[in-house]
PDB file of N, CA and C in Angstrom:
ATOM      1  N   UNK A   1      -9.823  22.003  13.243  1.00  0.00           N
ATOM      2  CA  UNK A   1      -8.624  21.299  12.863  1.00  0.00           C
ATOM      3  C   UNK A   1      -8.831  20.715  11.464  1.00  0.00           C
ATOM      4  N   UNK A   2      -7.733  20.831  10.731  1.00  0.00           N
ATOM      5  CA  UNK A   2      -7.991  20.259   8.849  1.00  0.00           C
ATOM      6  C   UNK A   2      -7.042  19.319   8.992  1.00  0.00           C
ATOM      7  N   UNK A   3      -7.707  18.196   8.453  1.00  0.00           N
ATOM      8  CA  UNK A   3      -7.224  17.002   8.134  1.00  0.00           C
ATOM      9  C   UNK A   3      -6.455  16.929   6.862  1.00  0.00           C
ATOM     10  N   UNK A   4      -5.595  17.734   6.570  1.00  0.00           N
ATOM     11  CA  UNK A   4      -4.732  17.652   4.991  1.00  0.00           C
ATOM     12  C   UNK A   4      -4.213  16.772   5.201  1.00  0.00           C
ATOM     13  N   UNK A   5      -4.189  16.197   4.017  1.00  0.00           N
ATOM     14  CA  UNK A   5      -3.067  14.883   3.591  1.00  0.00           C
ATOM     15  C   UNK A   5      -1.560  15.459   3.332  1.00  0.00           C
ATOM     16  N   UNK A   6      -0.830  14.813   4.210  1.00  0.00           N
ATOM     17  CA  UNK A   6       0.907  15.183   3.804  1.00  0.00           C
ATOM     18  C   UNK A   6       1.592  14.079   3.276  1.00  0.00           C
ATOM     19  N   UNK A   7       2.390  14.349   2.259  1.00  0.00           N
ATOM     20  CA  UNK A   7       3.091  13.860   1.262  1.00  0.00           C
ATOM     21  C   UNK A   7       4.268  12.817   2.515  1.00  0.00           C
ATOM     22  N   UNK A   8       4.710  11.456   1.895  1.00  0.00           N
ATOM     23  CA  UNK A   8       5.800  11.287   2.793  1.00  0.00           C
ATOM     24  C   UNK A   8       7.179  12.087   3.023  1.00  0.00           C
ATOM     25  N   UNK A   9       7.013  13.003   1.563  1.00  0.00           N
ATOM     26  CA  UNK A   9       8.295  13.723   1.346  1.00  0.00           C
ATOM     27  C   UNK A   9       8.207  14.991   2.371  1.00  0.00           C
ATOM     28  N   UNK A  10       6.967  14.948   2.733  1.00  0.00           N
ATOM     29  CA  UNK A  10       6.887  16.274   3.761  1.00  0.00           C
ATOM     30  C   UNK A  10       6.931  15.891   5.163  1.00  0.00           C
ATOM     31  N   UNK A  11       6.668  14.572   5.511  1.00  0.00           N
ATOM     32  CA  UNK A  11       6.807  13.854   6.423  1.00  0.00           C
ATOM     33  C   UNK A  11       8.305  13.690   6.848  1.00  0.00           C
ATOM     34  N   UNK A  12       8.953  13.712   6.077  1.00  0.00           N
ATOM     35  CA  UNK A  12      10.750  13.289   6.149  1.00  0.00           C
ATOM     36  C   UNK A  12      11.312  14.316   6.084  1.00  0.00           C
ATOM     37  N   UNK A  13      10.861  15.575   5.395  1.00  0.00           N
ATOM     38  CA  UNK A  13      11.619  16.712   6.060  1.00  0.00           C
ATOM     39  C   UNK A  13      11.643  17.347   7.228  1.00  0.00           C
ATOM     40  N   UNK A  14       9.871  16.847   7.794  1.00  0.00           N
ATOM     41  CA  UNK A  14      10.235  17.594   9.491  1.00  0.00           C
ATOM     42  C   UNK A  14      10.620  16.828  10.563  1.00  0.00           C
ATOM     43  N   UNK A  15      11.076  15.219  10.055  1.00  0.00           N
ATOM     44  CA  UNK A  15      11.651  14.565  11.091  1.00  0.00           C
ATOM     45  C   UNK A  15      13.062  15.080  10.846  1.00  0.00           C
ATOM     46  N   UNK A  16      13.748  15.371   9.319  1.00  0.00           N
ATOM     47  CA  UNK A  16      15.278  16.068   9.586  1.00  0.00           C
ATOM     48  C   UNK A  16      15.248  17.177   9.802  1.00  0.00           C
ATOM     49  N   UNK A  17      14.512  18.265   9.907  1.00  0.00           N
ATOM     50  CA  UNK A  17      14.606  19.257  10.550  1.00  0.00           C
ATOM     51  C   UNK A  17      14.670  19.194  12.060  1.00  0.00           C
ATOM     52  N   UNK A  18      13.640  18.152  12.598  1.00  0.00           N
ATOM     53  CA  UNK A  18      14.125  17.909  13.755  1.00  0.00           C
ATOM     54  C   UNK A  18      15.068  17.387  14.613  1.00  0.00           C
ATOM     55  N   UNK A  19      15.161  16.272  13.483  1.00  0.00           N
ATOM     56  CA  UNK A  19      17.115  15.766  13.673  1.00  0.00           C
ATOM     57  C   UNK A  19      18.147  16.629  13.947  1.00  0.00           C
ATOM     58  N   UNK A  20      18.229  17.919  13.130  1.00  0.00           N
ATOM     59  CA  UNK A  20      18.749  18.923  12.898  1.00  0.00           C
ATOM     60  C   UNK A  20      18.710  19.917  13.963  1.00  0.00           C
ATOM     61  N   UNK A  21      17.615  19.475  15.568  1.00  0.00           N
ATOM     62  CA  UNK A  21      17.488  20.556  16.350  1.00  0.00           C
ATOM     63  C   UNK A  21      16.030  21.761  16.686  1.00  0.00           C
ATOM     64  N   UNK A  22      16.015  22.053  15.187  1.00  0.00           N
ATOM     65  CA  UNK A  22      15.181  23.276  15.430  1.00  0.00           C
ATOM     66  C   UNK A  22      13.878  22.930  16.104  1.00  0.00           C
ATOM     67  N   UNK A  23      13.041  23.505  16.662  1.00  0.00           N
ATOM     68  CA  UNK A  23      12.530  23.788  17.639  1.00  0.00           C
ATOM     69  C   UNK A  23      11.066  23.289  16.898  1.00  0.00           C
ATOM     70  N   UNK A  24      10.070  22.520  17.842  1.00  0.00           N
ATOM     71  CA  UNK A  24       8.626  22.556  17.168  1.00  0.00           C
ATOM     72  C   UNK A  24       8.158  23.561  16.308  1.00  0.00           C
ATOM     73  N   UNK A  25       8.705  24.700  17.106  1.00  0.00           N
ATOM     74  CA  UNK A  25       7.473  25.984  16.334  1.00  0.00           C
ATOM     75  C   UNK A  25       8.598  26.290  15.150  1.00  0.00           C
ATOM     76  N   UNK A  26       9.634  26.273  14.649  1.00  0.00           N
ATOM     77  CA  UNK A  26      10.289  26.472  13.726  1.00  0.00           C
ATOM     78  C   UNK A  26      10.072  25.596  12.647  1.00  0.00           C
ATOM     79  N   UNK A  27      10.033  24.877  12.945  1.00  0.00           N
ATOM     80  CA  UNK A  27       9.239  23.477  11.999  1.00  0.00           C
ATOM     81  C   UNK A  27       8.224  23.932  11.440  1.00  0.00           C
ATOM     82  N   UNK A  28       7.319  23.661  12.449  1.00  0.00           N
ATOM     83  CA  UNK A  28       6.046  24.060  11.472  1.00  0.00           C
ATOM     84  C   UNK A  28       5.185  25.582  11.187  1.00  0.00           C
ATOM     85  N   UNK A  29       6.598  26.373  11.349  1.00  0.00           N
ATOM     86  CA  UNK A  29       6.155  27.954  10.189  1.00  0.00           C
ATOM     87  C   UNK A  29       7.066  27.584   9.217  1.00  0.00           C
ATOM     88  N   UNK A  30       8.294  26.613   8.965  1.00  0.00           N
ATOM     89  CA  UNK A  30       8.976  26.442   8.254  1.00  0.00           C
ATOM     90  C   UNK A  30       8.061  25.477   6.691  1.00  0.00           C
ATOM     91  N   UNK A  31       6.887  24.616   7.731  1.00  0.00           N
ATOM     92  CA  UNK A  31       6.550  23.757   6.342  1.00  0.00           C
ATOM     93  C   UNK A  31       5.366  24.167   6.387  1.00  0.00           C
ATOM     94  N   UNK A  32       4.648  24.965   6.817  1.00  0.00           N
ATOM     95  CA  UNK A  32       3.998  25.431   7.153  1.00  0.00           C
ATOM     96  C   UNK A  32       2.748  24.474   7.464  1.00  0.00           C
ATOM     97  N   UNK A  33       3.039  23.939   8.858  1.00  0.00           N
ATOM     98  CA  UNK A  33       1.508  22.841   9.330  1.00  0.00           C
ATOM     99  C   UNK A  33       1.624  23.417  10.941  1.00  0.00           C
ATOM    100  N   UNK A  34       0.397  22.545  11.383  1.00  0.00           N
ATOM    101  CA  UNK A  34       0.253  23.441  12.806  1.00  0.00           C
ATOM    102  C   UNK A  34       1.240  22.833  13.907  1.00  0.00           C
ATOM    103  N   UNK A  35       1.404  23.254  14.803  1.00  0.00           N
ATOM    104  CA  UNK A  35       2.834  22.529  15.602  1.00  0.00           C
ATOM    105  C   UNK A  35       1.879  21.322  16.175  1.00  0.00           C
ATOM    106  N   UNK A  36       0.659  20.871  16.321  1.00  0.00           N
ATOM    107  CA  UNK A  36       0.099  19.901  17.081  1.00  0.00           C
ATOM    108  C   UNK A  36       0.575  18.636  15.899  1.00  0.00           C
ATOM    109  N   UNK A  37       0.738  18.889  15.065  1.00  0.00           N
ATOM    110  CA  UNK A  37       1.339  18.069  13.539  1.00  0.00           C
ATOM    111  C   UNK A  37       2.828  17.345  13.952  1.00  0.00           C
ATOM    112  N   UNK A  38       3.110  18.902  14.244  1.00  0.00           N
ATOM    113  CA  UNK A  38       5.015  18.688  14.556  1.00  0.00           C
ATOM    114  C   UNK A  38       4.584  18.158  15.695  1.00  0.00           C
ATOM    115  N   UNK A  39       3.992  17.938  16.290  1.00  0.00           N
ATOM    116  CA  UNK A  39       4.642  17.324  17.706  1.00  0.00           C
ATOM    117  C   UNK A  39       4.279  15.876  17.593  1.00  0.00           C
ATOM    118  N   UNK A  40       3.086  15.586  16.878  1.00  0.00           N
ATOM    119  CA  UNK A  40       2.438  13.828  16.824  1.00  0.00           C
ATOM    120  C   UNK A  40       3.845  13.667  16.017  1.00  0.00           C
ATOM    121  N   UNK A  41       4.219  13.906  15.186  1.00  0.00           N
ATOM    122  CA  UNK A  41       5.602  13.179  14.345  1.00  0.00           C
ATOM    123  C   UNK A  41       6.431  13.693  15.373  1.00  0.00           C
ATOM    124  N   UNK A  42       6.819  14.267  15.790  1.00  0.00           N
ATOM    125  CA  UNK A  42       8.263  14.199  17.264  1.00  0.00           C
ATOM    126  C   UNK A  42       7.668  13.267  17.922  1.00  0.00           C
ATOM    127  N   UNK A  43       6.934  13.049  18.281  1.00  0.00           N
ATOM    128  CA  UNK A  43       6.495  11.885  19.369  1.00  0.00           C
ATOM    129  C   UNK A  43       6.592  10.767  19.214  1.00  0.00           C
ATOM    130  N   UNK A  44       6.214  10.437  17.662  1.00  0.00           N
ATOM    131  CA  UNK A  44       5.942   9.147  17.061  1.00  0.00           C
ATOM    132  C   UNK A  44       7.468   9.100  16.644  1.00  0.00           C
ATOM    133  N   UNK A  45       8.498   9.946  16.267  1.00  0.00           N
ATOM    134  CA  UNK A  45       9.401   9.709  15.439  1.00  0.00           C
ATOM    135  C   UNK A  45      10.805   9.438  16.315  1.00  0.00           C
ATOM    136  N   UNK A  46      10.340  10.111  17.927  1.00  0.00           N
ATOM    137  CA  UNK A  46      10.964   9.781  19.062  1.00  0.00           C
ATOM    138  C   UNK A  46      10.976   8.613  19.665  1.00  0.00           C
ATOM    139  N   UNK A  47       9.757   7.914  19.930  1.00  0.00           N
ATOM    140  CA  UNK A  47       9.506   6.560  20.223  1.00  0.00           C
ATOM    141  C   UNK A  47      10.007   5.548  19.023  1.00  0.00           C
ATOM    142  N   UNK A  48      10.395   5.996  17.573  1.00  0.00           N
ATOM    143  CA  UNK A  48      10.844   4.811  17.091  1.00  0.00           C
ATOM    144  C   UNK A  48      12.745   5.411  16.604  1.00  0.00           C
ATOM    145  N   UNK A  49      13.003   6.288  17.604  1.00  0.00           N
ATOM    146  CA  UNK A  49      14.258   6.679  17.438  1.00  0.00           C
ATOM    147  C   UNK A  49      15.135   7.044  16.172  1.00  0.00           C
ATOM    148  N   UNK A  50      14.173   8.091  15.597  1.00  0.00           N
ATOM    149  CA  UNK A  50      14.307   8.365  14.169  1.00  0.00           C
ATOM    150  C   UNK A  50      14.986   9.996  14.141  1.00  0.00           C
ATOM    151  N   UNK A  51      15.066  10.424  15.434  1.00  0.00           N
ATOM    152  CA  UNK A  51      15.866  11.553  15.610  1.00  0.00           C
ATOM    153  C   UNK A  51      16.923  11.488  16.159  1.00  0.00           C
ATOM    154  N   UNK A  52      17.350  10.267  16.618  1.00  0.00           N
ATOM    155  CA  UNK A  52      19.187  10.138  16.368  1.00  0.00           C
ATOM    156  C   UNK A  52      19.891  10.130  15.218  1.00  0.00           C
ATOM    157  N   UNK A  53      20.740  10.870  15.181  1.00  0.00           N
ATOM    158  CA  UNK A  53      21.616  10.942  13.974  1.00  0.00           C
ATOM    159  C   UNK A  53      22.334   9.803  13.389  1.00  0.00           C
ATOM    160  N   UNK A  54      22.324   8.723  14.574  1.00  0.00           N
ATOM    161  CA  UNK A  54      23.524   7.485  13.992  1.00  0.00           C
ATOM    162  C   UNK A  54      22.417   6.896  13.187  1.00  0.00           C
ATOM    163  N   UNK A  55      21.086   6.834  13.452  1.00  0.00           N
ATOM    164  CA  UNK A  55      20.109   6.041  13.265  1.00  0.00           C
ATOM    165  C   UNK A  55      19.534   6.701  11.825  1.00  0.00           C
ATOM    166  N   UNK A  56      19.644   5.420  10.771  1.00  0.00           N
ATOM    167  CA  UNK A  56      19.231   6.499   9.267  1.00  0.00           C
ATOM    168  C   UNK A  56      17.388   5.991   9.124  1.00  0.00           C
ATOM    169  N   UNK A  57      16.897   7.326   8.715  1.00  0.00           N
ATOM    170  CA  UNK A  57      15.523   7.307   8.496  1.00  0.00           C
ATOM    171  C   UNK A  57      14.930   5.838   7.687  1.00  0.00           C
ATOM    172  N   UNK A  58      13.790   5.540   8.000  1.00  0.00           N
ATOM    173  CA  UNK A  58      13.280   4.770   7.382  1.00  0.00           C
ATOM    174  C   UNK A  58      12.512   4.702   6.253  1.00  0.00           C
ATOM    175  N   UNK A  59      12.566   3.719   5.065  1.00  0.00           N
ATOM    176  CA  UNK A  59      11.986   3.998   3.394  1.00  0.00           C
ATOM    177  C   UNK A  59      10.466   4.615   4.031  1.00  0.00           C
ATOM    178  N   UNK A  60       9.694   4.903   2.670  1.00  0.00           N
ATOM    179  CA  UNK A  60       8.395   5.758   2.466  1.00  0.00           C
ATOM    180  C   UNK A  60       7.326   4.173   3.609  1.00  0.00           C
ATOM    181  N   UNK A  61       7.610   3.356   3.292  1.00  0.00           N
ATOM    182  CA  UNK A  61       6.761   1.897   3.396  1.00  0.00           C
ATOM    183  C   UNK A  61       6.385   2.322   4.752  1.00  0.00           C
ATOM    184  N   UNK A  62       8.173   2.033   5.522  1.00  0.00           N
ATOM    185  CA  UNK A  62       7.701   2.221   7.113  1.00  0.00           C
ATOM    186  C   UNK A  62       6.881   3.847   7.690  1.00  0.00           C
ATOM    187  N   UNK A  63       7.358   4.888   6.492  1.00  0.00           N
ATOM    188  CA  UNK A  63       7.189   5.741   7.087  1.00  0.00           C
ATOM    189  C   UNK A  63       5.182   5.695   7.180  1.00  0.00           C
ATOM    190  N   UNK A  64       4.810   5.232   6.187  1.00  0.00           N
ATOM    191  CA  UNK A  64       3.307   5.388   5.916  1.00  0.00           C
ATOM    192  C   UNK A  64       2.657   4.317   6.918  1.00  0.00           C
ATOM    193  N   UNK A  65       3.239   3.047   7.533  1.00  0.00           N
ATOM    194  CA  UNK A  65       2.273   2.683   8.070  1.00  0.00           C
ATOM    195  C   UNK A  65       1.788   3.309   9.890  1.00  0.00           C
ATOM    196  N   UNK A  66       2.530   4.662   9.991  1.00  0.00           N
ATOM    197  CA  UNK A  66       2.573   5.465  11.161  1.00  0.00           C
ATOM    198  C   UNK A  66       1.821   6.693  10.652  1.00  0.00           C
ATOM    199  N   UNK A  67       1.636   7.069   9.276  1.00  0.00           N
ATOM    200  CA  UNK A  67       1.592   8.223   8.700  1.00  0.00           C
ATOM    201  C   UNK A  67       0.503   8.610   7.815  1.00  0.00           C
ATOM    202  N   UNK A  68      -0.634   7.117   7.648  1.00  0.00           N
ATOM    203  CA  UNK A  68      -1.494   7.511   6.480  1.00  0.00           C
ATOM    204  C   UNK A  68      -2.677   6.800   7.246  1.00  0.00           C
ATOM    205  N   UNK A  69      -3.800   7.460   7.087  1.00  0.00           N
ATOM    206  CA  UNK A  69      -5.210   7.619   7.242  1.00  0.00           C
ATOM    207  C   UNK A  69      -5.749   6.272   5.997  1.00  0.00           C
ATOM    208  N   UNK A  70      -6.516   5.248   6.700  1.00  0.00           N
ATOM    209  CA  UNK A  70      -7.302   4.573   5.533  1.00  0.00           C
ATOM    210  C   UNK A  70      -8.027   5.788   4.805  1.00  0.00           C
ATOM    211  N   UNK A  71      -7.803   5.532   3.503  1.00  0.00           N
ATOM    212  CA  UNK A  71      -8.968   6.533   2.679  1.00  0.00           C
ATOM    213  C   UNK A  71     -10.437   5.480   2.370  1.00  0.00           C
ATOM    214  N   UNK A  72     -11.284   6.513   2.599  1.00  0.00           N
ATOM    215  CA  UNK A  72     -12.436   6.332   1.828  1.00  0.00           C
ATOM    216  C   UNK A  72     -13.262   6.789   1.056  1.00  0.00           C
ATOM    217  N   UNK A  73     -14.223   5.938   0.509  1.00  0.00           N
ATOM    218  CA  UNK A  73     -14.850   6.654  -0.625  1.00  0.00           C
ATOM    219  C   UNK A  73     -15.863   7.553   0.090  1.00  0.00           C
ATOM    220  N   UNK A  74     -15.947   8.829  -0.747  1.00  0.00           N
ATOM    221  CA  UNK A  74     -16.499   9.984  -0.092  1.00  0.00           C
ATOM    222  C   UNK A  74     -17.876   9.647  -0.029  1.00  0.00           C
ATOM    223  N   UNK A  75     -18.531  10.414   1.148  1.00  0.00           N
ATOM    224  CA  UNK A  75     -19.859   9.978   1.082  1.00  0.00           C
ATOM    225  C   UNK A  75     -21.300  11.201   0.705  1.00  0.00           C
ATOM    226  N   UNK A  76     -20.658  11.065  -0.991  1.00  0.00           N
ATOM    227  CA  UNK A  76     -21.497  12.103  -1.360  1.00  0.00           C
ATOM    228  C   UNK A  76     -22.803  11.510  -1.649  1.00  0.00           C
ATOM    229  N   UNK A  77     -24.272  12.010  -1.477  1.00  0.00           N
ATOM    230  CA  UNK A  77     -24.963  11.529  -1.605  1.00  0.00           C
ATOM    231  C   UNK A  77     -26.307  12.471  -2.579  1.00  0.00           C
ATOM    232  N   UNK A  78     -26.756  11.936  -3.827  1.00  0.00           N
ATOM    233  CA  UNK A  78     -27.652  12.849  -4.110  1.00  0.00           C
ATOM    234  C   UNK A  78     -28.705  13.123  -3.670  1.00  0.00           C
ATOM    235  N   UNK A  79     -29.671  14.300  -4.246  1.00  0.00           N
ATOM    236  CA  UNK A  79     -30.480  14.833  -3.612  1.00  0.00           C
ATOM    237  C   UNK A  79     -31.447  14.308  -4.777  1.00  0.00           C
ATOM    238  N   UNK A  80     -31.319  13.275  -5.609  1.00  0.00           N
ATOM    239  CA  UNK A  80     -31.993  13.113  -6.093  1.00  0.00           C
ATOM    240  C   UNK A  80     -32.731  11.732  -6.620  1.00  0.00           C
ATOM    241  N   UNK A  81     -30.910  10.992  -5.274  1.00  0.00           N
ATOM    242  CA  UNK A  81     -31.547   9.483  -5.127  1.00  0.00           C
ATOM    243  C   UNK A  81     -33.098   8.165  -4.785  1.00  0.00           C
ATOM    244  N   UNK A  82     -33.892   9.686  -3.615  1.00  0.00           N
ATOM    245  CA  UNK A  82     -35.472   9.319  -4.135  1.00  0.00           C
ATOM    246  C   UNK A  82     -35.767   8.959  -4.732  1.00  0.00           C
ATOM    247  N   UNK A  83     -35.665   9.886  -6.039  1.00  0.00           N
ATOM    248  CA  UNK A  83     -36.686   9.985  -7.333  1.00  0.00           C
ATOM    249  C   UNK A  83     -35.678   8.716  -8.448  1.00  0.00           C
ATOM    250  N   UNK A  84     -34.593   7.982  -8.281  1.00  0.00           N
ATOM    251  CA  UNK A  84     -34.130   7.822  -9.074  1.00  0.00           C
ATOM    252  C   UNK A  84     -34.500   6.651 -10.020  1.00  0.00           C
ATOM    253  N   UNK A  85     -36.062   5.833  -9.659  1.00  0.00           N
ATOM    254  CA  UNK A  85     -36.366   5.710 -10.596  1.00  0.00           C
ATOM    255  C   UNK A  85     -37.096   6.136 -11.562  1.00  0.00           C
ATOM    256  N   UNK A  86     -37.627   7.202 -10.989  1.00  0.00           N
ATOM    257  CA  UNK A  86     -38.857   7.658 -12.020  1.00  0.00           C
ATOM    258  C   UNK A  86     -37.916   8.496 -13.004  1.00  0.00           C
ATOM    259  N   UNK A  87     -37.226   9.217 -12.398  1.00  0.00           N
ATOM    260  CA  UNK A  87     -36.084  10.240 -13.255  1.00  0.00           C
ATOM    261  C   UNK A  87     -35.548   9.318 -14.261  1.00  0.00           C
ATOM    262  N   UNK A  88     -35.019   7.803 -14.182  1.00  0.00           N
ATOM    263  CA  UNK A  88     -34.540   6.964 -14.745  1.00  0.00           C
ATOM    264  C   UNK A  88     -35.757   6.421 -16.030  1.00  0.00           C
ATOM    265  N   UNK A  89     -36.695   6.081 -15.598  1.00  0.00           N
ATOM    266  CA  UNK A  89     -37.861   5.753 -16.741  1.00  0.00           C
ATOM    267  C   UNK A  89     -37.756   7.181 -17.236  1.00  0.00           C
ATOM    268  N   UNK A  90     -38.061   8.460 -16.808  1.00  0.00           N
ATOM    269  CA  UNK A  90     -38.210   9.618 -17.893  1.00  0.00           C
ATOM    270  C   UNK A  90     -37.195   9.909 -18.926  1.00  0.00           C
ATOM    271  N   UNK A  91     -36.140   9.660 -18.023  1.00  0.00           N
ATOM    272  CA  UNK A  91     -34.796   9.641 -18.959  1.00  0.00           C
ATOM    273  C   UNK A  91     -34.652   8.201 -20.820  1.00  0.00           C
ATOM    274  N   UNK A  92     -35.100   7.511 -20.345  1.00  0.00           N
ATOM    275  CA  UNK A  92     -35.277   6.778 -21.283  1.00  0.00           C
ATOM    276  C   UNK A  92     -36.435   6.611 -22.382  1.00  0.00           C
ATOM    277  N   UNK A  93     -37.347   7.685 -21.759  1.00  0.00           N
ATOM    278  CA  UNK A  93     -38.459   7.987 -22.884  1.00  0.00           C
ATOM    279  C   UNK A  93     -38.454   8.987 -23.302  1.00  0.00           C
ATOM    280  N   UNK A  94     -36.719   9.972 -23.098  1.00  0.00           N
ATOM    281  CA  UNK A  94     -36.496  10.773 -24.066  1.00  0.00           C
ATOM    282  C   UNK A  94     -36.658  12.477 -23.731  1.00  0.00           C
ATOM    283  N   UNK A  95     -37.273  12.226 -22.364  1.00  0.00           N
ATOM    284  CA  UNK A  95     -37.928  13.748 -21.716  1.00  0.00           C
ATOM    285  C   UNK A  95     -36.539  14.344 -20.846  1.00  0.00           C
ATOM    286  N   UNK A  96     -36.400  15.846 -21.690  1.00  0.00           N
ATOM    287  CA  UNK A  96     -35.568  16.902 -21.525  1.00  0.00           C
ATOM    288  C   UNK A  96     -35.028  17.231 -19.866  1.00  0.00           C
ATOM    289  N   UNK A  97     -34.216  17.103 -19.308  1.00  0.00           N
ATOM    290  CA  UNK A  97     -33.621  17.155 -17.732  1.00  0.00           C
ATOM    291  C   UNK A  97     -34.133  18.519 -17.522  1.00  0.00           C
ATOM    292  N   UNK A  98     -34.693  19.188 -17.945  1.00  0.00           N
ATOM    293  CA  UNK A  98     -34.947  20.391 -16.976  1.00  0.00           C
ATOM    294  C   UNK A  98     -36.733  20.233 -16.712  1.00  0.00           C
ATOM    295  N   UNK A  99     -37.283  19.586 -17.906  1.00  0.00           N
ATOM    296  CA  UNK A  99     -38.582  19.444 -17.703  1.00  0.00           C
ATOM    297  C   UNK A  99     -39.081  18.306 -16.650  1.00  0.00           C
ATOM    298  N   UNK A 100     -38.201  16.869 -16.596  1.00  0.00           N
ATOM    299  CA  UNK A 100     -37.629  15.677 -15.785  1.00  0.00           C
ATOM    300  C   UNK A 100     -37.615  16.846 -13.998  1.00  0.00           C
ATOM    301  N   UNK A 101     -37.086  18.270 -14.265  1.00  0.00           N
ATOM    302  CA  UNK A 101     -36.931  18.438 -12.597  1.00  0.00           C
ATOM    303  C   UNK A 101     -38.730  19.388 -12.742  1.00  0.00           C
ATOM    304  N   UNK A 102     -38.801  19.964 -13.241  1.00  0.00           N
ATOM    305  CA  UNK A 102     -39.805  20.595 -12.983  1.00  0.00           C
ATOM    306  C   UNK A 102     -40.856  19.558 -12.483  1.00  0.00           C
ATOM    307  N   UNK A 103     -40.907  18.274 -13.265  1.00  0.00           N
ATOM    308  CA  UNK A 103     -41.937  17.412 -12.873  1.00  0.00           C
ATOM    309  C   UNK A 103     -41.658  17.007 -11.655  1.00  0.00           C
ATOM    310  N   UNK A 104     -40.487  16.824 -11.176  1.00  0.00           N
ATOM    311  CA  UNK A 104     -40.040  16.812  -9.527  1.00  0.00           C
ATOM    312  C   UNK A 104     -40.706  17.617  -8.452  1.00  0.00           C
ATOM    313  N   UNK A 105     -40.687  18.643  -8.992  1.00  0.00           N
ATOM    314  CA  UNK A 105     -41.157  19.865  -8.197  1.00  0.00           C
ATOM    315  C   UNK A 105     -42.164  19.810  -8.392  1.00  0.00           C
ATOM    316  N   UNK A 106     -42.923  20.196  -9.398  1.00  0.00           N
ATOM    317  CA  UNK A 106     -44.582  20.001  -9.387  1.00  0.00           C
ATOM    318  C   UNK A 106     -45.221  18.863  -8.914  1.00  0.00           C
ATOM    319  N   UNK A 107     -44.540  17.529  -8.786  1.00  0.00           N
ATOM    320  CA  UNK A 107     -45.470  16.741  -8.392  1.00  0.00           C
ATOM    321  C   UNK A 107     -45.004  15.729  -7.276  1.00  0.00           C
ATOM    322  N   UNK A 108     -43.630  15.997  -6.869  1.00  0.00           N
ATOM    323  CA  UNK A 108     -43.144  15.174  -5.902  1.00  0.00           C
ATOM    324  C   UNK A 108     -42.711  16.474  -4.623  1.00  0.00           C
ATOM    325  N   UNK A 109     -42.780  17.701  -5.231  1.00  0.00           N
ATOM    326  CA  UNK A 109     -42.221  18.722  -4.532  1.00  0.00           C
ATOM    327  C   UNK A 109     -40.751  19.298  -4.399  1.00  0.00           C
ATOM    328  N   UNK A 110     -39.849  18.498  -4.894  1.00  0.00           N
ATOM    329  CA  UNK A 110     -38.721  18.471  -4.934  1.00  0.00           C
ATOM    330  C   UNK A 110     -38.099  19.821  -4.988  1.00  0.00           C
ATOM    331  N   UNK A 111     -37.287  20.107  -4.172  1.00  0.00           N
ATOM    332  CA  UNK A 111     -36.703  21.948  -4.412  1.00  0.00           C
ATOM    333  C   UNK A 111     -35.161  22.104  -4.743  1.00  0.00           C
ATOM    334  N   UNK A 112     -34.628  20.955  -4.821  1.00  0.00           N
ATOM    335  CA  UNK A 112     -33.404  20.857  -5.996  1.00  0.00           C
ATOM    336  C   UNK A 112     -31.825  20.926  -4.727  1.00  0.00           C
ATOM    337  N   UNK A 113     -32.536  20.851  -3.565  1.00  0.00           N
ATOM    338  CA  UNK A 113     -31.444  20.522  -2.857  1.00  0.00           C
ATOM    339  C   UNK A 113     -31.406  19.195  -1.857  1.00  0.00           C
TER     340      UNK A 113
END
């Protein structure tokens, strides 16, 4: 399952498409997401009665606090955070980054992943 991020503007077209009737699976070959997508927003968009027609959709605000994932900062991590002080003193006495890894490898073992 992929966790894509959807736009609110993509969010509000498949609650009026559904307003509109058409069917889960028409929905989502129409915007193209998986119907388990279309159905958490029919569900969610049913319980706050957003597929009656008398009833007009709600701004981006309400729509996001049903609709958006806290983000976080990614958790990339280097492969070279070990070494990062010695790499850091070599770096400042001027010694070339490819010779800085070789000395990794030759003497800490380091294999660059």
């Amino acid at each position: 399952m992929t966790y894509r991020m959807f736009e609110m503007f993509e969010i509000r077209q498949i609650i009026q498409r559904l307003r509109r009737g058409e069917s889960l699976r028409q929905v989502a070959v129409s915007q193209q997401v998986g119907r388990a997508k279309v159905k958490l927003i029919h569900t969610i968009a049913t319980s706050q009665q957003w597929l009656d027609p008398l009833v007009s959709l709600p701004d981006d605000r309400v729509l996001a606090t049903f609709f958006t994932l806290p983000r976080t900062a990614p958790q990339n991590n280097s492969s070279v955070e070990a070494y990062r002080n010695a790499i850091l003193k070599w770096h400042a006495q001027g010694i070339n980054a490819t010779t800085i890894r070789r000395a990794l490898h030759e003497q800490q073992g380091f294999c660059g992943r």
